[in-house]
Protein backbone atom coordinates (compact mmCIF):
# COMPACT_ATOMS: atom_id res chain seq x y z
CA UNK A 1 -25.17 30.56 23.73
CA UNK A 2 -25.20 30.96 20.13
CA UNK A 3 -25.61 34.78 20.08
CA UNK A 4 -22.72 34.93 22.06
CA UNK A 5 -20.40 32.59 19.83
CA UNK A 6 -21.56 34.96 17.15
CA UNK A 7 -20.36 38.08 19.26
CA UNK A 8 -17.26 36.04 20.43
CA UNK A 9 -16.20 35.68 16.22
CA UNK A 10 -17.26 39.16 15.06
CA UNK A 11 -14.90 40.50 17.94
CA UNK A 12 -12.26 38.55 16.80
CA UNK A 13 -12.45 39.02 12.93
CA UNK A 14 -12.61 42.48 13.99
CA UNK A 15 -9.90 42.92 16.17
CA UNK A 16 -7.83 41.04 13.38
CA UNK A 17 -8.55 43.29 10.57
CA UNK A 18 -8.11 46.54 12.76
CA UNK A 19 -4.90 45.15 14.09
CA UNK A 20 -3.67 43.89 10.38
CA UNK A 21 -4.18 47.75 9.54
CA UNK A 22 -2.58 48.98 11.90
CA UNK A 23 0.10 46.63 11.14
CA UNK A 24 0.58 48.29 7.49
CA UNK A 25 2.02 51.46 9.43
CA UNK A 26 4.38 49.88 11.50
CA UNK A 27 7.54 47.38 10.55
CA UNK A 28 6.59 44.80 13.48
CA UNK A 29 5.07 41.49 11.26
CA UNK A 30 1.57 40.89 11.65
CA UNK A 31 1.32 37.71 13.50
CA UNK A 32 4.22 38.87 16.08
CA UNK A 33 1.63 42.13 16.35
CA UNK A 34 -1.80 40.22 16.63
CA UNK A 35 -0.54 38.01 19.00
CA UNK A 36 1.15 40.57 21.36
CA UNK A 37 -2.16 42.44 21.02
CA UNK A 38 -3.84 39.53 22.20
CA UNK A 39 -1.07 39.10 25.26
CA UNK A 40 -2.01 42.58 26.34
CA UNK A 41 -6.00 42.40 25.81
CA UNK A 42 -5.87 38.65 27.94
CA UNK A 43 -4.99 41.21 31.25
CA UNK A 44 -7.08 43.48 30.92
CA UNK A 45 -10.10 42.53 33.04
CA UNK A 46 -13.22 43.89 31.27
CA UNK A 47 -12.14 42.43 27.86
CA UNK A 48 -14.25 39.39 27.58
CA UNK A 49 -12.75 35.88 28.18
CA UNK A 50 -12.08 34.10 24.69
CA UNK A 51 -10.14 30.92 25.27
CA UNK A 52 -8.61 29.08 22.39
CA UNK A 53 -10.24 25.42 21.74
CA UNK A 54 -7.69 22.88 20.78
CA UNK A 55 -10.33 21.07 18.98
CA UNK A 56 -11.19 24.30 17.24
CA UNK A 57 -7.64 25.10 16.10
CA UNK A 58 -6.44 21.14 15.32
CA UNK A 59 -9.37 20.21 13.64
CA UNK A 60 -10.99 23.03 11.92
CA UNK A 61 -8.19 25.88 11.37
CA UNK A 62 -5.20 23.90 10.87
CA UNK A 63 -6.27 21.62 7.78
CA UNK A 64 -7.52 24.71 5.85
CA UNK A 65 -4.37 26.77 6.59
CA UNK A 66 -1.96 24.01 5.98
CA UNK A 67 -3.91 23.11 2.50
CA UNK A 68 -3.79 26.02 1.40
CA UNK A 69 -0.02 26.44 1.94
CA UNK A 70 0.81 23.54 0.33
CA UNK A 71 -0.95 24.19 -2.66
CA UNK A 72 0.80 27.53 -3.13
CA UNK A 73 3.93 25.93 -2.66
CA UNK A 74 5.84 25.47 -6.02
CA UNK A 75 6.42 21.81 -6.30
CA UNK A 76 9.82 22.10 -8.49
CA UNK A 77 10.93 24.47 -5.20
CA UNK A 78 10.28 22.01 -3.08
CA UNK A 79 11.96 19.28 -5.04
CA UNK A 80 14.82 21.46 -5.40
CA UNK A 81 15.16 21.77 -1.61
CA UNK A 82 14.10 18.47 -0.33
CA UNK A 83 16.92 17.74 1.25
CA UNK A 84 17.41 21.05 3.17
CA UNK A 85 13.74 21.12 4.00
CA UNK A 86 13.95 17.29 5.01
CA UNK A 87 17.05 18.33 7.47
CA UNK A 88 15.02 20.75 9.20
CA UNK A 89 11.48 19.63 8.98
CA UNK A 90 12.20 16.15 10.00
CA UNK A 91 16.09 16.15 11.56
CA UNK A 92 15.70 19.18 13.08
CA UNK A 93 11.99 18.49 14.75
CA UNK A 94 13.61 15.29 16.05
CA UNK A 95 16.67 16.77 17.40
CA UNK A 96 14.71 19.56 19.49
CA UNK A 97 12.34 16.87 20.73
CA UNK A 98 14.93 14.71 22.21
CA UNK A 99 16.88 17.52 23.58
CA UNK A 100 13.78 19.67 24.63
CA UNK A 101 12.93 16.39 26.89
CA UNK A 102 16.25 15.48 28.13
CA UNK A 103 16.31 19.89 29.36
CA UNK A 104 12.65 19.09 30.75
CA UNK A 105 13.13 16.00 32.64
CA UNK A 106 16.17 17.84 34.10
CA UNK A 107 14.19 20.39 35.69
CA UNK A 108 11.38 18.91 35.68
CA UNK A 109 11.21 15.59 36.85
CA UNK A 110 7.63 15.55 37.77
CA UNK A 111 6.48 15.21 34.35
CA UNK A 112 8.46 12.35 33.75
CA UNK A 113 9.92 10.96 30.48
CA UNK A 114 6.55 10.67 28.41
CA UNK A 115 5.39 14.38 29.48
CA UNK A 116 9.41 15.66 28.69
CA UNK A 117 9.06 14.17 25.47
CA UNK A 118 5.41 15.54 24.80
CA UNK A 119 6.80 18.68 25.67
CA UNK A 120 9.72 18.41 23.53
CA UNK A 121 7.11 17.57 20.40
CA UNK A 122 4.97 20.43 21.18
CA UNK A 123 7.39 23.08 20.73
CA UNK A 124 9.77 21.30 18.13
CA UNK A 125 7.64 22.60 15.14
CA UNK A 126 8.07 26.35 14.07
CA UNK A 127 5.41 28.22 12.56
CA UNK A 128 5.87 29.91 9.18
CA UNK A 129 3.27 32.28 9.31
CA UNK A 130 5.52 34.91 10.64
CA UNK A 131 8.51 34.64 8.08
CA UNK A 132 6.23 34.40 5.24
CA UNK A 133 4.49 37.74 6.02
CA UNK A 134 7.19 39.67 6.32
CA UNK A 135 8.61 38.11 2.91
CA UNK A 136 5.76 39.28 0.89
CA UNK A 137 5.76 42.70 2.37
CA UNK A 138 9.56 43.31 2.02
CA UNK A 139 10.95 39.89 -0.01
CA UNK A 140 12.78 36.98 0.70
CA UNK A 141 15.09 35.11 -2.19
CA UNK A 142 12.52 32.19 -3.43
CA UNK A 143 15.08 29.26 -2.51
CA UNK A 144 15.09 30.50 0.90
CA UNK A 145 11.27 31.51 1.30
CA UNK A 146 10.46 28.02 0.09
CA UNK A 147 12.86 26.22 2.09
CA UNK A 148 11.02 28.10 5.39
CA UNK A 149 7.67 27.25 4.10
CA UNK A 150 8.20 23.66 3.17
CA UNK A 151 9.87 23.01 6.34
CA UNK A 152 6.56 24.82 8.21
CA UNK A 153 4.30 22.01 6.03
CA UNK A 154 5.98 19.30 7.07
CA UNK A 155 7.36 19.91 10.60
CA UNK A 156 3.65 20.14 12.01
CA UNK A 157 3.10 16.47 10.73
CA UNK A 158 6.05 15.36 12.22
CA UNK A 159 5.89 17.12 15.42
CA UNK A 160 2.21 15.93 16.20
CA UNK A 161 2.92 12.60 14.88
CA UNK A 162 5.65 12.23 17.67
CA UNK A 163 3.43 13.57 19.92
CA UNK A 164 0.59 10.91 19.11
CA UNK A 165 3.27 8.79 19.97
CA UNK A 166 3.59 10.86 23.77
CA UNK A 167 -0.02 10.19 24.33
CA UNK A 168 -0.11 6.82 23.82
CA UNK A 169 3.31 6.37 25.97
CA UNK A 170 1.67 8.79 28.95
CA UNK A 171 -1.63 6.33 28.90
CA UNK A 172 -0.15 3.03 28.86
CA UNK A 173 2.74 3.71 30.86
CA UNK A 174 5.65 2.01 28.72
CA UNK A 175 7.44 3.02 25.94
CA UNK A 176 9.60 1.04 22.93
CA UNK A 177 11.58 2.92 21.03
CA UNK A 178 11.28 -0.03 18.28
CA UNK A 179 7.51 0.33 18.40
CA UNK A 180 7.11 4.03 18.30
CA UNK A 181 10.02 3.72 15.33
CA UNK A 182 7.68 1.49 13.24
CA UNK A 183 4.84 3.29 13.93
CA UNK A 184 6.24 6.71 12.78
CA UNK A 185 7.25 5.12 9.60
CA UNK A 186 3.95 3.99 9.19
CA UNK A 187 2.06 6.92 9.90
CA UNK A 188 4.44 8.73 7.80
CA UNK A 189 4.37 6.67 4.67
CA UNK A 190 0.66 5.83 5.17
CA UNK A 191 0.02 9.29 5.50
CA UNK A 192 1.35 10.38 2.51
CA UNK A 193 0.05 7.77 0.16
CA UNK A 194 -3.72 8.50 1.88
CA UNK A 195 -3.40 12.04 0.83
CA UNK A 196 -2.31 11.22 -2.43
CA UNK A 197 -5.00 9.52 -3.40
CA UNK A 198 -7.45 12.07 -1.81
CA UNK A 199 -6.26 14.69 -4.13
CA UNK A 200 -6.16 12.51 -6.79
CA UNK A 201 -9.79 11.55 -6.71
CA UNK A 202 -10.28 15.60 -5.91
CA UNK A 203 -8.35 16.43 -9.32
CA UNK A 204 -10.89 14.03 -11.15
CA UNK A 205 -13.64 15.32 -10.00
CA UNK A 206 -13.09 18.98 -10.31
CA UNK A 207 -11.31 18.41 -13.78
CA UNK A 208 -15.14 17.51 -14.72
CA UNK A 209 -16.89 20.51 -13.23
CA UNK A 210 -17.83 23.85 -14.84
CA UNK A 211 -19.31 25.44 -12.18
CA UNK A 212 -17.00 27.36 -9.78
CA UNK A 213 -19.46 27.09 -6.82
CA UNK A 214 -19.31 23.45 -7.15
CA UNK A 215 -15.56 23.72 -7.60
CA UNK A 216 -14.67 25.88 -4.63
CA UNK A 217 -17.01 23.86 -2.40
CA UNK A 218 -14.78 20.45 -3.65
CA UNK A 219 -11.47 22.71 -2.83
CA UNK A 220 -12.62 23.47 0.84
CA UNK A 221 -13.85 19.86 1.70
CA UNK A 222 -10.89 18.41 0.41
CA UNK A 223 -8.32 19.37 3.52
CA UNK A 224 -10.56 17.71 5.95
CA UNK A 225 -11.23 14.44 4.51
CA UNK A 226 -7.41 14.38 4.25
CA UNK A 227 -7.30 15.39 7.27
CA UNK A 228 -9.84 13.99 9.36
CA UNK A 229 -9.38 9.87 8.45
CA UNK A 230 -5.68 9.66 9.08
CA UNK A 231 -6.31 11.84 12.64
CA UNK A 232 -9.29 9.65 13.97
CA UNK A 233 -6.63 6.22 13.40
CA UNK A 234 -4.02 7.89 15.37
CA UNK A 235 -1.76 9.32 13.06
CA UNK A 236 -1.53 13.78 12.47
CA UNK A 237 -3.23 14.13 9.37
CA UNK A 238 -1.30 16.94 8.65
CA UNK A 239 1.00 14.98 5.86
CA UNK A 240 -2.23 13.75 4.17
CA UNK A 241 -3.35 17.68 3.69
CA UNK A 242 0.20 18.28 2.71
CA UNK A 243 0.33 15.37 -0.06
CA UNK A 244 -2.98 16.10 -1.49
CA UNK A 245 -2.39 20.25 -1.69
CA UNK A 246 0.53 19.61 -3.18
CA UNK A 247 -0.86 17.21 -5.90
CA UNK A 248 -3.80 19.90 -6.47
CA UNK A 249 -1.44 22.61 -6.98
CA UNK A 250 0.93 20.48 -9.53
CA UNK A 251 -2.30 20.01 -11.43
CA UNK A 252 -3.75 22.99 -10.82
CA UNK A 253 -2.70 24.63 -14.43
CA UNK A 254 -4.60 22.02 -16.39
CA UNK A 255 -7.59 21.36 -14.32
CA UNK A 256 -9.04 24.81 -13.28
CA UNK A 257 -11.14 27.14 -15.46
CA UNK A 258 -10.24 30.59 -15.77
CA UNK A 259 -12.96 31.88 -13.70
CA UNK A 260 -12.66 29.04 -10.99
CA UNK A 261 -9.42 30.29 -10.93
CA UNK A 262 -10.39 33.97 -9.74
CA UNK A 263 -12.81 32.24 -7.51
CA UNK A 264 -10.64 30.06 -5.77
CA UNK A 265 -7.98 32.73 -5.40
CA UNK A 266 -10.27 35.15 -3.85
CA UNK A 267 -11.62 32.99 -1.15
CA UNK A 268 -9.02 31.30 -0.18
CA UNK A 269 -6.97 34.82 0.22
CA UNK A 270 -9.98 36.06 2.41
CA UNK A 271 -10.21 32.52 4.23
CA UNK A 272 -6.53 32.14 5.21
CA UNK A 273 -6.14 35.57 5.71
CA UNK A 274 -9.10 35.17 8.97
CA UNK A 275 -7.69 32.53 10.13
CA UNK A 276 -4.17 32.82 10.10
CA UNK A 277 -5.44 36.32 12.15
CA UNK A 278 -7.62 34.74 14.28
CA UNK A 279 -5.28 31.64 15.50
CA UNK A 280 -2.65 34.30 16.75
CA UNK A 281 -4.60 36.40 18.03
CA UNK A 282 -6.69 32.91 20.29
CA UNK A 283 -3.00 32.11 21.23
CA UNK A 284 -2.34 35.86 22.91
CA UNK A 285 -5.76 36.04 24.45
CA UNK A 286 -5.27 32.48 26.13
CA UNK A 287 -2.01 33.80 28.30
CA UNK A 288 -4.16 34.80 30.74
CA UNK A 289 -5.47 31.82 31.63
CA UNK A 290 -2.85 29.32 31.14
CA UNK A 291 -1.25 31.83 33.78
CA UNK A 292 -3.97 31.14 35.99
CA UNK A 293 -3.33 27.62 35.41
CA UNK A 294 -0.25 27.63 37.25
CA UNK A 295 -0.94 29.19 40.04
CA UNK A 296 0.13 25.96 42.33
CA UNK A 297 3.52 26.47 41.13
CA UNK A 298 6.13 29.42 42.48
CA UNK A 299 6.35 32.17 39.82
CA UNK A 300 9.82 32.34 39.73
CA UNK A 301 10.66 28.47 39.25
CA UNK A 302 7.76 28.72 36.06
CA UNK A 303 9.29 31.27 34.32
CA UNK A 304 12.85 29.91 34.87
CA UNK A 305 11.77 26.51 33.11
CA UNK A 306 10.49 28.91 30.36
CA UNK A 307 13.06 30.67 29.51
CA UNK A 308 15.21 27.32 29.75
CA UNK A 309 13.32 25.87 26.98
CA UNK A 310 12.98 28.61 24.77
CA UNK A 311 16.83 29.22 25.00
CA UNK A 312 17.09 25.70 24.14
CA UNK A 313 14.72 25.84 20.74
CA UNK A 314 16.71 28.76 19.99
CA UNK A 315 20.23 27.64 20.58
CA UNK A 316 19.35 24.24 18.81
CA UNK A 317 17.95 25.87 15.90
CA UNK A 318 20.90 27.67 15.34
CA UNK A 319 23.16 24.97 16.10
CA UNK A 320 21.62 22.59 13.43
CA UNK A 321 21.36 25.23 10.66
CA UNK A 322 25.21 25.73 10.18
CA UNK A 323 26.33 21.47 9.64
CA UNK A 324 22.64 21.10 7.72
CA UNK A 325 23.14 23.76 5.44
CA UNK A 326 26.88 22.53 4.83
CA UNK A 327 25.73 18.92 4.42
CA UNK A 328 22.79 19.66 1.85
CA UNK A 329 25.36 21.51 -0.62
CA UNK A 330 28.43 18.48 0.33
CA UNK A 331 26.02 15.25 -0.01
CA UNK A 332 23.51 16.29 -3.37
CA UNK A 333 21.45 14.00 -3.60
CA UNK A 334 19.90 12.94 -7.81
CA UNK A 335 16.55 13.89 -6.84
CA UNK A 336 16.93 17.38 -5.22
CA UNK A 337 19.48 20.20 -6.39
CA UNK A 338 20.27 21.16 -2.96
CA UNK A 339 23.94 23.63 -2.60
CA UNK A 340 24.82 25.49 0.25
CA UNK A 341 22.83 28.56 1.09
CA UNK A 342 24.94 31.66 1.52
CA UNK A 343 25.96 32.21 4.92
CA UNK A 344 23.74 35.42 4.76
CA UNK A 345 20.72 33.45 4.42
CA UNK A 346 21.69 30.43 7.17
CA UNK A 347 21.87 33.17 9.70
CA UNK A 348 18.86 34.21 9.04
CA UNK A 349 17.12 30.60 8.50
CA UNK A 350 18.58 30.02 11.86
CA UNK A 351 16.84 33.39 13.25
CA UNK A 352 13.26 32.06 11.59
CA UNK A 353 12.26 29.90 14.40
CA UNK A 354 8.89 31.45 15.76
CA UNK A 355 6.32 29.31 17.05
CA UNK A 356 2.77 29.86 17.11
CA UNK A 357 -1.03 28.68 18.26
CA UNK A 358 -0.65 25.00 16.83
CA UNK A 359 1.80 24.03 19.22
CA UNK A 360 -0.65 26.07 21.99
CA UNK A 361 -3.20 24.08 20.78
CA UNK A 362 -1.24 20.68 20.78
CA UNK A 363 -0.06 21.36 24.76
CA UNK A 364 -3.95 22.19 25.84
CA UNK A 365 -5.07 18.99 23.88
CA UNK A 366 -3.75 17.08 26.65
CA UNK A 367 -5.62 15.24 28.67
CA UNK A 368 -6.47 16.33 32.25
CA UNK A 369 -4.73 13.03 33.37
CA UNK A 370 -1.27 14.06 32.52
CA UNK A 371 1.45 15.20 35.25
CA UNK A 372 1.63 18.40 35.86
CA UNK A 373 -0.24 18.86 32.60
CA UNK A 374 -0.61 22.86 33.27
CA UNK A 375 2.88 23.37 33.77
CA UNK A 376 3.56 21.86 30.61
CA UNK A 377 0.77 24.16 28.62
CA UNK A 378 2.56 27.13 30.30
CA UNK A 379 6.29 26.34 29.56
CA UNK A 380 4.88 26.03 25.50
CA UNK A 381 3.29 29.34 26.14
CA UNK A 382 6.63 31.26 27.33
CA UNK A 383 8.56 29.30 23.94
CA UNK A 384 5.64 30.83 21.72
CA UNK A 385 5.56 34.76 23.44
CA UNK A 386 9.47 34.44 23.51
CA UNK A 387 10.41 33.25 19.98
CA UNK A 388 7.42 35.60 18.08
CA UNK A 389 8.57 38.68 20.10
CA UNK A 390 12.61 38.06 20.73
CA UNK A 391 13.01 36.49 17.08
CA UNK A 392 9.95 38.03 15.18
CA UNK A 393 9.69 41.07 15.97
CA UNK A 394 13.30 42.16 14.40
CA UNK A 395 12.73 40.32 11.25
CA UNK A 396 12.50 43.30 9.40
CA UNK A 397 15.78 44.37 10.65
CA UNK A 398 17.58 41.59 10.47
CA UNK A 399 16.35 40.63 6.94
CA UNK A 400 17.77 44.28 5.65
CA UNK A 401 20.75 44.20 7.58
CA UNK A 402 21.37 40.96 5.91
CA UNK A 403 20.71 42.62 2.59
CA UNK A 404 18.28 39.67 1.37
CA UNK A 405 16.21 41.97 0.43
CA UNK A 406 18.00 43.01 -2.48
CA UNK A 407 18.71 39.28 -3.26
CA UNK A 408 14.92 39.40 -3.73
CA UNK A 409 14.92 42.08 -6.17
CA UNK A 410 17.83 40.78 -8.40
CA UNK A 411 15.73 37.41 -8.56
CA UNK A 412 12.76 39.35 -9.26
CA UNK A 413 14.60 41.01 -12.29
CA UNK A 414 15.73 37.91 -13.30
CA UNK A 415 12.55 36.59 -13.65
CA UNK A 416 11.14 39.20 -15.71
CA UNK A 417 13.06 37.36 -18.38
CA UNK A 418 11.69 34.44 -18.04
CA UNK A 419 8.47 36.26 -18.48
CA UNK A 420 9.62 38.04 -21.47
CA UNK A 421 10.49 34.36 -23.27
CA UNK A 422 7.33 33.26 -21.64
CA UNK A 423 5.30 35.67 -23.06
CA UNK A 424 6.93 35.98 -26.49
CA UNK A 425 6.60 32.15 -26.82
CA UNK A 426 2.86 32.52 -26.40
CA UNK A 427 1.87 35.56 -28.76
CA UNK A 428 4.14 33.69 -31.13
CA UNK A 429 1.42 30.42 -30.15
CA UNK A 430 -1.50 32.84 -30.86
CA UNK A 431 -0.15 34.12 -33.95
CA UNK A 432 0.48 30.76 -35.85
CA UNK A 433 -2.86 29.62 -34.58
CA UNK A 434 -4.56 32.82 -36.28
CA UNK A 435 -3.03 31.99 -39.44
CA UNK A 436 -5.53 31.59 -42.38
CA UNK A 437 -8.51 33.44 -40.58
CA UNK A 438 -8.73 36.03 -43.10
CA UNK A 439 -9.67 39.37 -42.24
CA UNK A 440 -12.28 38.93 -39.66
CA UNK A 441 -9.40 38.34 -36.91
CA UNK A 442 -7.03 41.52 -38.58
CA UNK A 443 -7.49 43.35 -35.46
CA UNK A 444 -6.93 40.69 -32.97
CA UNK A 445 -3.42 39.53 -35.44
CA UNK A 446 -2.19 43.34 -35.37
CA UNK A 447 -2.61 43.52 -31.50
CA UNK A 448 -0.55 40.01 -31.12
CA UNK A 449 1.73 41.97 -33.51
CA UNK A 450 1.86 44.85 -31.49
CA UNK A 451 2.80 43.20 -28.25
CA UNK A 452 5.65 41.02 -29.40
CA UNK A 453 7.12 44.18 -30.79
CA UNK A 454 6.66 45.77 -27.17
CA UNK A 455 8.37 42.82 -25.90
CA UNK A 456 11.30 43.37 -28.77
CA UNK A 457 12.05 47.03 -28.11
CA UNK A 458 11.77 46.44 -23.84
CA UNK A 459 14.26 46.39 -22.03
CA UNK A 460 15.61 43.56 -19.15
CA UNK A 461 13.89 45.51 -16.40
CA UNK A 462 10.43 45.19 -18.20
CA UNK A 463 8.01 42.93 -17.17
CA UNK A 464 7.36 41.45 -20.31
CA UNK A 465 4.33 43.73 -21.75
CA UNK A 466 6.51 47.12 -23.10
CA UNK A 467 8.64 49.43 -21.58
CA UNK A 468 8.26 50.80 -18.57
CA UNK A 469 7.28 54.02 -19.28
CA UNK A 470 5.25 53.40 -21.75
CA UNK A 471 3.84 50.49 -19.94
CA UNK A 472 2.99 52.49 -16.93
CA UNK A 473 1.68 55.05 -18.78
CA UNK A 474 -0.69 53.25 -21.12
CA UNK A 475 -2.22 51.34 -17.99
CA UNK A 476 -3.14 54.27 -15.81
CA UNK A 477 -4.86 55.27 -19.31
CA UNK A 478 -6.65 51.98 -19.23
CA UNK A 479 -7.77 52.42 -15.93
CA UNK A 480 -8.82 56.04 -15.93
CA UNK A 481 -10.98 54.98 -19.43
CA UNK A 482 -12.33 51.95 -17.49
CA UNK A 483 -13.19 53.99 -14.72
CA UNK A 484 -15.21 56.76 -16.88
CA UNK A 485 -16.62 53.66 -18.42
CA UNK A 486 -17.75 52.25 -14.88
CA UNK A 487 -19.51 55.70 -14.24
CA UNK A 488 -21.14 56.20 -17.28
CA UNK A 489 -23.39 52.26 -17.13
CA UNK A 490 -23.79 53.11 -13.46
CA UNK A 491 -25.15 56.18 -14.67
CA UNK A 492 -27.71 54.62 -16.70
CA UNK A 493 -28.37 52.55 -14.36
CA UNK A 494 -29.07 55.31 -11.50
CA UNK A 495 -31.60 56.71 -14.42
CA UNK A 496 -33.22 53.29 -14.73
CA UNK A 497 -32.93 53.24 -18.13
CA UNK A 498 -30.29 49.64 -17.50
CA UNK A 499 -31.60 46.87 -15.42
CA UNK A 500 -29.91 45.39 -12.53
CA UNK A 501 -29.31 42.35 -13.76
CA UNK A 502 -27.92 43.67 -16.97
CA UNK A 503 -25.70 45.63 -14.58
CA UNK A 504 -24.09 43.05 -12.91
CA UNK A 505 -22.98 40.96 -15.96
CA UNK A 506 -21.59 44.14 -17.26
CA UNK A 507 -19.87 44.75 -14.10
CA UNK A 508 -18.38 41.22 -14.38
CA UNK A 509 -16.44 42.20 -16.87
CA UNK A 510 -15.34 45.03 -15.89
CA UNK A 511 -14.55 44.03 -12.64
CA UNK A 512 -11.55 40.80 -14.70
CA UNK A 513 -10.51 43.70 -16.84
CA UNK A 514 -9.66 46.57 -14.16
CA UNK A 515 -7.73 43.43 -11.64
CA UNK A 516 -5.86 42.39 -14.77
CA UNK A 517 -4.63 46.38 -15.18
CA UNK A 518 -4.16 46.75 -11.62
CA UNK A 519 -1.74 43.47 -11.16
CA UNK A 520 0.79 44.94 -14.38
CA UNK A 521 0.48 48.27 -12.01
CA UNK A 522 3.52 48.26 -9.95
CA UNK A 523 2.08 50.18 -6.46
């Protein structure tokens, strides 16, 4: 049994990395790829059966995933777009719910009100996986790129806090829309506060620590006891990881060490990048047998409820972004600097509304006992194949026919300024503070010297460290010096003549200097 859990992960880590690669050659995003890869592989019969465990996916992938999101997440973004992100991660969740049920119970009486409404919470939630990988291969304007990943934070919580509230209507029979109003507010606010305070007592600890082992270990435990203690009492959990990644990330700056800092960065990249893979690629391999799963119902009637309520996630999305976008830049509110997004950018916020495994995972989490429980699992599984392939697949497209792309790159060189001030500000810093040091620190003052004049002569497009040219040319030097450097302590180290150990702290610092050079290297 354990062998073959070991072969069940190594095929899927490998499938997702060959996949991802292949991905680099074609303009279809990842996710939308990896999961129609997984579609395809589900059929064909002597791939091996890999189903995807709800418990898996909603207790061990989505904490780590959502954690790490959140701590990414600029927090002044965020603030600046609370109200847009509040109108679709918490209005617009709502809205599709309600409506999503009222479509369901129309065709689908059988399920009744409670299973409607589960349905509707299921596939309320979109997932931002999609949008956000085909932003940081081709660029999305900031405002909107965090307005699609703060509403992808907080529209899981939401979602599977209404559909806690589903379950618990489906098992006792009765419903009170007072109740289930107090109790979302609860869970909500309770939440929040609980995850809070989890990163707070997180930022203490780690603030103390030198050791980055210790540190990263902190960093991954700290999603699931967010996570995990608002969950077991019946709420999502997913605001608690939300609350405390954001607190980590505001204090982030002040409370890492440099080389935690490269630590954490690399293994949460690899980390994420697994299981971001790995969750679409569960959620195409698990067609098969929620197909299976319906076989007491006719095909035709299945796949017309389908298609009903993915044309109504879609036509409700786009519905709600036009009035939402107008209200957040009519009604500003003190706390958020909210205007109107240009109409460019609402069409395609309105196109962004993929969903993925969670909501896969949320419809096979429940219980056995529901009605018509596998008719429900495969209407969310025709909302997630139709919005990644219909709506992902042409993001590409539809973000250059849009021309956001070159909103990205105007931002970009507008923020090269700020990084010019930025940077001057500091070797100005670092001068003063090398005044009166005598002549022992005359090389390190004429190198401050030399960069701020760099930064003088540059010009707008720079990115803050000499012109381009120059800039370019000086740090392909660098690395071809670093590199003949490399060979020749390798090379005494082939002879014998340097020990391994020796090698490896050498190599350490070799290894910070050559990723500084390569991130100033444009590709």
């Amino acid at each position: 049994m354990v062998i073959a859990s070991i072969i069940v992960l190594l095929i899927v880590i490998a499938l997702t990395v060959a996949l991802t690669l292949l991905g680099r050659w074609i303009v279809i995003p990842d996710p939308v790829l990896i999961a129609a890869a997984g579609i395809a592989l589900s059929f064909v019969p002597v791939f091996p059966a890999i189903h995807l465990d709800p418990s898996l996916v909603l207790l061990v992938m989505l904490p780590p995933l959502v954690y790490s999101a959140a701590v990414e997440l600029p927090w002044e973004e965020f603030r600046n777009n609370l109200a847009s992100i509040s109108l679709f991660a918490v209005g617009l969740v709502l809205i599709t719910s309600f409506t999503v049920a009222a479509v369901a119970h129309r065709l689908m009486p059988e399920i009744g009100w409670a299973g409607a409404f589960a349905l509707g919470s299921i596939v309320s939630p979109t997932d931002p996986v999609a949008s956000s990988s085909v932003a940081r291969r081709l660029g999305l304007p900031r405002r909107l790129l965090a307005i699609l990943e703060g509403e992808g934070l907080v529209n899981d919580a939401v979602a599977l806090t209404l559909l806690s509230l589903a379950a618990t209507a489906l098992q006792s029979h009765s419903f009170s829309i007072g109740t289930a109003a107090g109790r979302f507010t609860l869970i909500v606010v309770g939440e929040a506060a609980y995850g809070l305070a989890v990163g707070w007592v997180a930022a203490c600890i780690r603030q103390r620590l030198r050791d980055s082992r210790l540190d990263a270990s902190i960093s991954l435990i700290t999603p699931f006891v967010a996570y995990l203690v608002p969950q077991s009492l019946g709420g999502s959990g997913v605001l608690a990881v939300v609350a405390a990644g954001m607190y980590i990330g505001i204090r982030a700056p002040e409370m890492l060490t440099a080389e935690g800092r490269l630590s954490l960065a690399g293994s949460w990249n690899v980390l994420t990048f697994l299981l971001n893979g790995a969750l679409f690629l569960l959620t195409g391999l698990e067609f098969r047998s929620v197909i299976d799963g319906t076989a007491g119902f006719a095909a035709h009637r299945a796949l017309l409820y389908g298609a009903a309520v993915t044309l109504t996630v879609v036509v409700v999305r786009f519905v709600w972004t036009w009035p939402a976008s107008w209200a957040t830049g009519r009604f500003p509110s003190n706390f958020s600097r909210d205007s109107r997004l240009p109409d460019r950018q609402v069409a395609f916020l309105g196109w962004c509304g993929m969903r993925g495994g969670i909501s896969l995972a949320a419809a096979l989490s429940l219980s056995a006992q529901v009605p018509e429980r596998s008719l429900i699992v495969f209407v969310t599984a025709c909302v997630i194949a139709g919005t990644l392939i219909v709506q992902g697949a042409p993001l590409p497209l539809i973000l250059r026919a849009l021309r956001l792309d070159r909103d990205a790159a105007r931002e970009a060189t507008e923020s090269l300024e700020s990084e010019r001030r930025a940077r001057t500000a500091g070797i100005q810093a670092a001068l003063a503070a090398l005044d009166g040091g005598g002549s022992s620190v005359e090389n390190l003052r004429e190198e401050y010297k030399h960069r701020l004049e760099l930064l003088r002569r540059g010009s707008p497009e720079d990115s803050g460290i000499g012109p381009a040219g120059y800039r370019h040319e000086r740090l392909r030097i660098g690395l071809d010096a670093l590199s003949a450097e490399r060979g020749a302590i390798i090379g005494l180290y082939r002879k014998g003549s340097l020990p391994e150990y020796v090698l490896h702290r050498i190599e350490r610092d070799l290894d910070l200097r050559e990723v500084r050079l390569r991130r100033l290297l444009p590709e």
